[in-house]
Protein backbone atom coordinates (compact mmCIF):
# COMPACT_ATOMS: atom_id res chain seq x y z
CA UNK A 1 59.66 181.96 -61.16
CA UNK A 2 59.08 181.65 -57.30
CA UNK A 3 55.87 181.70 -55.19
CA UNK A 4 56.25 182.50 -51.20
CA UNK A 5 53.94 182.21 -48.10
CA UNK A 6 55.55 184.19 -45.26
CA UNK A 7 54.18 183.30 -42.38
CA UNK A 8 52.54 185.28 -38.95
CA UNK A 9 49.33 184.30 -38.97
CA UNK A 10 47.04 187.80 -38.93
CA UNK A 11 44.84 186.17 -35.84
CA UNK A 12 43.20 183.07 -34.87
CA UNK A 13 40.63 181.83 -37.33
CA UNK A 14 36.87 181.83 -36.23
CA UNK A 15 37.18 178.04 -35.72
CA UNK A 16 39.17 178.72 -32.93
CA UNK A 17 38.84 179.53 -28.95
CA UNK A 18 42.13 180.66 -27.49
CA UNK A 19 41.91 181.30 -23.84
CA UNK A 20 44.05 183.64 -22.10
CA UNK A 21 44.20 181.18 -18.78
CA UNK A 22 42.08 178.10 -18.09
CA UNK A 23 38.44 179.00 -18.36
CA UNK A 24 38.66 182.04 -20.20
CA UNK A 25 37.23 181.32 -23.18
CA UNK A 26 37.82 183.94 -26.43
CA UNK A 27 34.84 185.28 -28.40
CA UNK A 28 35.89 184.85 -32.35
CA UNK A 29 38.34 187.73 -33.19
CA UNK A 30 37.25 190.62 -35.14
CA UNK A 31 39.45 194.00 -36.17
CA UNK A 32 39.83 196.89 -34.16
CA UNK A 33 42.78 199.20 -32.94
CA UNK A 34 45.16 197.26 -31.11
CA UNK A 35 47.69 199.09 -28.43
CA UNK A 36 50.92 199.34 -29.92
CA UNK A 37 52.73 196.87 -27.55
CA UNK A 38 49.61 194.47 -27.97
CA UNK A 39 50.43 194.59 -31.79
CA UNK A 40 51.02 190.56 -32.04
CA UNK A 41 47.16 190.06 -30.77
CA UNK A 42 45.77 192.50 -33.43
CA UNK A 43 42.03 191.19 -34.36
CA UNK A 44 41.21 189.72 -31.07
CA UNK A 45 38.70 191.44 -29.32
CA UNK A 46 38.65 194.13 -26.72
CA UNK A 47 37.63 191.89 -23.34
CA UNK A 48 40.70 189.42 -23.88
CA UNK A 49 43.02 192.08 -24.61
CA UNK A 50 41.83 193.32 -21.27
CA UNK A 51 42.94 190.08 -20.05
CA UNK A 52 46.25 189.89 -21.26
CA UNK A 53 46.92 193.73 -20.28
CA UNK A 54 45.71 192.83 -16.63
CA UNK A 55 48.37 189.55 -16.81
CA UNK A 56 51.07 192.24 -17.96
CA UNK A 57 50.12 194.72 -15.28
CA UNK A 58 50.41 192.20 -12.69
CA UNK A 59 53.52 190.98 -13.44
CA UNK A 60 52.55 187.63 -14.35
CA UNK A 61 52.14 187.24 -18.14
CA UNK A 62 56.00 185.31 -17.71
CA UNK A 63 54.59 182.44 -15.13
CA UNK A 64 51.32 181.97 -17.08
CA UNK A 65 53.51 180.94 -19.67
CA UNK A 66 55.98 179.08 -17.85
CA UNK A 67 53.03 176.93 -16.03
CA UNK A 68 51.24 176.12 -19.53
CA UNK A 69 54.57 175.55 -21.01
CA UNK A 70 57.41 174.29 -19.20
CA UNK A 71 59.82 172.60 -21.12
CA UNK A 72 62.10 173.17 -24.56
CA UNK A 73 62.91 171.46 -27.70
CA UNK A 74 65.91 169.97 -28.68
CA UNK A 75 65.53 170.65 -31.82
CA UNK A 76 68.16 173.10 -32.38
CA UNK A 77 69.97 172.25 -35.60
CA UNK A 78 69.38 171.80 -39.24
CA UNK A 79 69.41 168.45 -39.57
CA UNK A 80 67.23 168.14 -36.36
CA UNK A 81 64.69 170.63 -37.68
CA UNK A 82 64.94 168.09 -41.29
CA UNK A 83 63.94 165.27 -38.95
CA UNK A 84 61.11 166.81 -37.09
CA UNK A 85 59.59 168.02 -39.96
CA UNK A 86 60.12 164.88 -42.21
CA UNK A 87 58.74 162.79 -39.31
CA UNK A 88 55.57 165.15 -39.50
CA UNK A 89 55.53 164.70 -43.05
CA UNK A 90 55.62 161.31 -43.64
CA UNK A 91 52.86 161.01 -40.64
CA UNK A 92 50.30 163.48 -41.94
CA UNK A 93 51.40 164.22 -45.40
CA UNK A 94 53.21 161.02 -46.98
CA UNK A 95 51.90 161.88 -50.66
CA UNK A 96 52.56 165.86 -50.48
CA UNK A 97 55.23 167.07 -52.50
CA UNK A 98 59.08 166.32 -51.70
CA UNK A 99 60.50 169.35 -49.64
CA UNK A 100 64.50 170.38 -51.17
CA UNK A 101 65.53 172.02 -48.16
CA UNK A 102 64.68 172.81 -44.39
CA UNK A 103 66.10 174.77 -42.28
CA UNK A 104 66.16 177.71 -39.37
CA UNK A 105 67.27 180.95 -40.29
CA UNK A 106 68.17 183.91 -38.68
CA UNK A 107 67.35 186.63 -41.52
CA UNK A 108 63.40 185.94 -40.75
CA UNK A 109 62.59 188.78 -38.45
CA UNK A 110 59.56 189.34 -36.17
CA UNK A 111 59.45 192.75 -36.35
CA UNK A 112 58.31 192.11 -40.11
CA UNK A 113 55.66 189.56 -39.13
CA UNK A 114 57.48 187.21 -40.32
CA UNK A 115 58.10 183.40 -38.20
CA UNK A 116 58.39 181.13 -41.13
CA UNK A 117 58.66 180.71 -44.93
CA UNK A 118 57.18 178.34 -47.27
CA UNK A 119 58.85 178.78 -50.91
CA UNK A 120 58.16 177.34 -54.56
CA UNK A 121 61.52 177.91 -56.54
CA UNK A 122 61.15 177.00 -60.86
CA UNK A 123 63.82 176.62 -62.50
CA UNK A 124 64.90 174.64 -66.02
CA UNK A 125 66.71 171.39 -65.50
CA UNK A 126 67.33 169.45 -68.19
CA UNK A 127 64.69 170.97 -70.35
CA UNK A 128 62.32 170.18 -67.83
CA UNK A 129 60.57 173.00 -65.42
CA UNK A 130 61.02 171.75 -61.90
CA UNK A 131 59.61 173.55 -58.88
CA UNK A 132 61.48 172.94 -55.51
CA UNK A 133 60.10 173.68 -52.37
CA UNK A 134 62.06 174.73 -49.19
CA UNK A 135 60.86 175.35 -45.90
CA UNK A 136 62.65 177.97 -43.34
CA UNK A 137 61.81 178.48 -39.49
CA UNK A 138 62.81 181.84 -37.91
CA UNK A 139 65.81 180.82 -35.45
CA UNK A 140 63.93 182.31 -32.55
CA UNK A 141 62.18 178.99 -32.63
CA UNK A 142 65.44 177.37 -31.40
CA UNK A 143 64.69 178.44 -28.19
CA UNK A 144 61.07 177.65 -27.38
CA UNK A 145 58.36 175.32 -25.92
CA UNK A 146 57.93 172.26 -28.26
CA UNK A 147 54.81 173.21 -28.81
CA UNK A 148 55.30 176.37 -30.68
CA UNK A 149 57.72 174.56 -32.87
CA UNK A 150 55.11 172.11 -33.45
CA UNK A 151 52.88 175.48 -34.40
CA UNK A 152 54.77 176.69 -37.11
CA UNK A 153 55.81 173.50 -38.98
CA UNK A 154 52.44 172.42 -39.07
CA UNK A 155 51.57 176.21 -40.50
CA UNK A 156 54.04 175.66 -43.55
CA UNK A 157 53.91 172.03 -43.87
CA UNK A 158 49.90 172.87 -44.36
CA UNK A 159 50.81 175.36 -47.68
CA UNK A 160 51.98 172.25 -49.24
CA UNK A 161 48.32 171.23 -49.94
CA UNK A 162 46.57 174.88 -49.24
CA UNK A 163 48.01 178.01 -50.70
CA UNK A 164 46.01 180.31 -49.20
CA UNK A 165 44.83 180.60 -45.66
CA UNK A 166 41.26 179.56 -46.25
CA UNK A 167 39.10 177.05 -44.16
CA UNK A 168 40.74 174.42 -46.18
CA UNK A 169 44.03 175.88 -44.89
CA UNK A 170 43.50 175.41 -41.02
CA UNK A 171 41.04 172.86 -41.02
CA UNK A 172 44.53 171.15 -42.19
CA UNK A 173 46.44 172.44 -39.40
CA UNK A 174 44.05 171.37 -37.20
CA UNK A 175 44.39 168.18 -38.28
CA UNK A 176 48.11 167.63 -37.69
CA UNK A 177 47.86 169.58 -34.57
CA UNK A 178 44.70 169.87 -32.81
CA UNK A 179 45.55 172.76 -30.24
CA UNK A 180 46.94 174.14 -33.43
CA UNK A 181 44.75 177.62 -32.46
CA UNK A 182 46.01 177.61 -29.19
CA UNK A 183 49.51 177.55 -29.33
CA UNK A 184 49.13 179.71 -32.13
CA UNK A 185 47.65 182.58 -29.48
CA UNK A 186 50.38 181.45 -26.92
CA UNK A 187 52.70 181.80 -29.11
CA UNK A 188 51.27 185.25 -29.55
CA UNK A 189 51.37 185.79 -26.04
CA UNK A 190 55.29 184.59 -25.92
CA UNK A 191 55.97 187.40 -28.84
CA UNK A 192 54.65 190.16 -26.47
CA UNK A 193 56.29 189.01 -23.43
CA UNK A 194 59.91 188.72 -25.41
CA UNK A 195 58.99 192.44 -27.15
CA UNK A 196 58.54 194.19 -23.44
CA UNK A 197 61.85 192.50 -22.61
CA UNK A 198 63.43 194.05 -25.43
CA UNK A 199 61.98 197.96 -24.49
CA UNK A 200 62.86 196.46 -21.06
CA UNK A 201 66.55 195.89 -21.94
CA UNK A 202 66.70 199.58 -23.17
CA UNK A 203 65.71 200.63 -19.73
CA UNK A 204 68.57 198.65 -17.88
CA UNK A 205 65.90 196.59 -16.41
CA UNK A 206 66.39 193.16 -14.72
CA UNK A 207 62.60 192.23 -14.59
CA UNK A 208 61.64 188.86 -16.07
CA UNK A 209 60.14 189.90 -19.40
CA UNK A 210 60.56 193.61 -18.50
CA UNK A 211 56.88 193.27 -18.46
CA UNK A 212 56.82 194.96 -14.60
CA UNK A 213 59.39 197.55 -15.31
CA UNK A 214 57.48 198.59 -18.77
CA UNK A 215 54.82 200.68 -18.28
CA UNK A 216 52.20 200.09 -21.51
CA UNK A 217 51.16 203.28 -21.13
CA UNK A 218 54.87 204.78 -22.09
CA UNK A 219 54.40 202.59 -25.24
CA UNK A 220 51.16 204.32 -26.58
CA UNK A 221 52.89 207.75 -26.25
């Protein structure tokens, strides 16, 4: 038998206040239709997705990000991912249950809302049911500010003691990482930046993040 959490958090929980830029403070999120190429901030309301459109629009969605976040990881193997997330582990979860494996993989797509996997494998060995546990980070995260890394192992190192994203659940997160929320919307932010690069790419454009060559509007047609 298996059990599976795979993760893209559906929004920001009401605990949270995720600001577009410094000062700009978001009201809790609540669902309504979200523009097509806005589809990673579905649930957040209407004024900061005005925001973030007006960031796009000017061209400047790519340095907002760079100035909040400026440097990357070096966490780009295996066996560094096993490190990083043991070292979390044994900091914030020492009596949680023994992970069997850890690693990135490149088979966890975004497109699915997918950014990480927390799994519960049963099997018989030596007459004894034993449940193993493995933990798998899309490889996209090779690539990133430390602090989205920091994001999503914190996200599935949570569903070792919370199954189900309850209060329980982030209040947990929150815990191991307190900007948890925020670099959980950034990281939201990132998603739509890289997405307009990639209908940017099928233009033959050479804009940062295609976000000045694509026009939203073309994306809602």
């Amino acid at each position: 038998s298996w059990g599976r959490c795979t993760t893209m958090p559906n929004r920001s929980r009401p605990e949270s206040r995720p600001s577009v830029t410094p000062g700009l403070t978001a009201l809790v999120p609540h669902h309504r239709r979200t523009p097509p190429h806005l589809r990673f901030l579905t649930g957040y309301p209407a004024h900061l997705l005005g925001q973030v459109q007006q960031l796009i629009d000017q061209g400047k969605l790519a340095d907002v990000l760079r100035q909040r976040y400026p440097d990357r990881h070096d966490v780009r193997t295996d066996k560094a991912l096993y490190d990083f997330v043991m070292d979390y582990k044994q900091r914030c979860l020492r009596s949680s249950e023994p992970l069997s494996k850890i690693a990135f993989d490149s088979k966890i797509q975004v497109i699915a809302h997918a950014l990480g996997t927390h799994t519960m494998v049963s099997r018989v060995q030596g007459g004894k049911l034993k449940a193993k546990r493995e933990i798998r980070v899309a490889s996209l995260f090779k690539d990133t500010p430390p602090e989205f890394l920091r994001m999503i192992v914190v996200h599935e190192l949570a569903h070792l003691k919370e199954r189900e994203h309850n209060k329980a659940f982030y209040s947990l997160c929150t815990h191991m990482e307190p900007h948890y929320h925020q670099y959980e919307f950034d990281l939201r932010l990132y998603l739509v930046g890289q997405n307009l690069k990639v209908w940017a790419n099928a233009s033959s454009s050479k804009a940062d993040f295609g976000i000045k060559a694509c026009s939203p509007a073309d994306q809602l047609n």
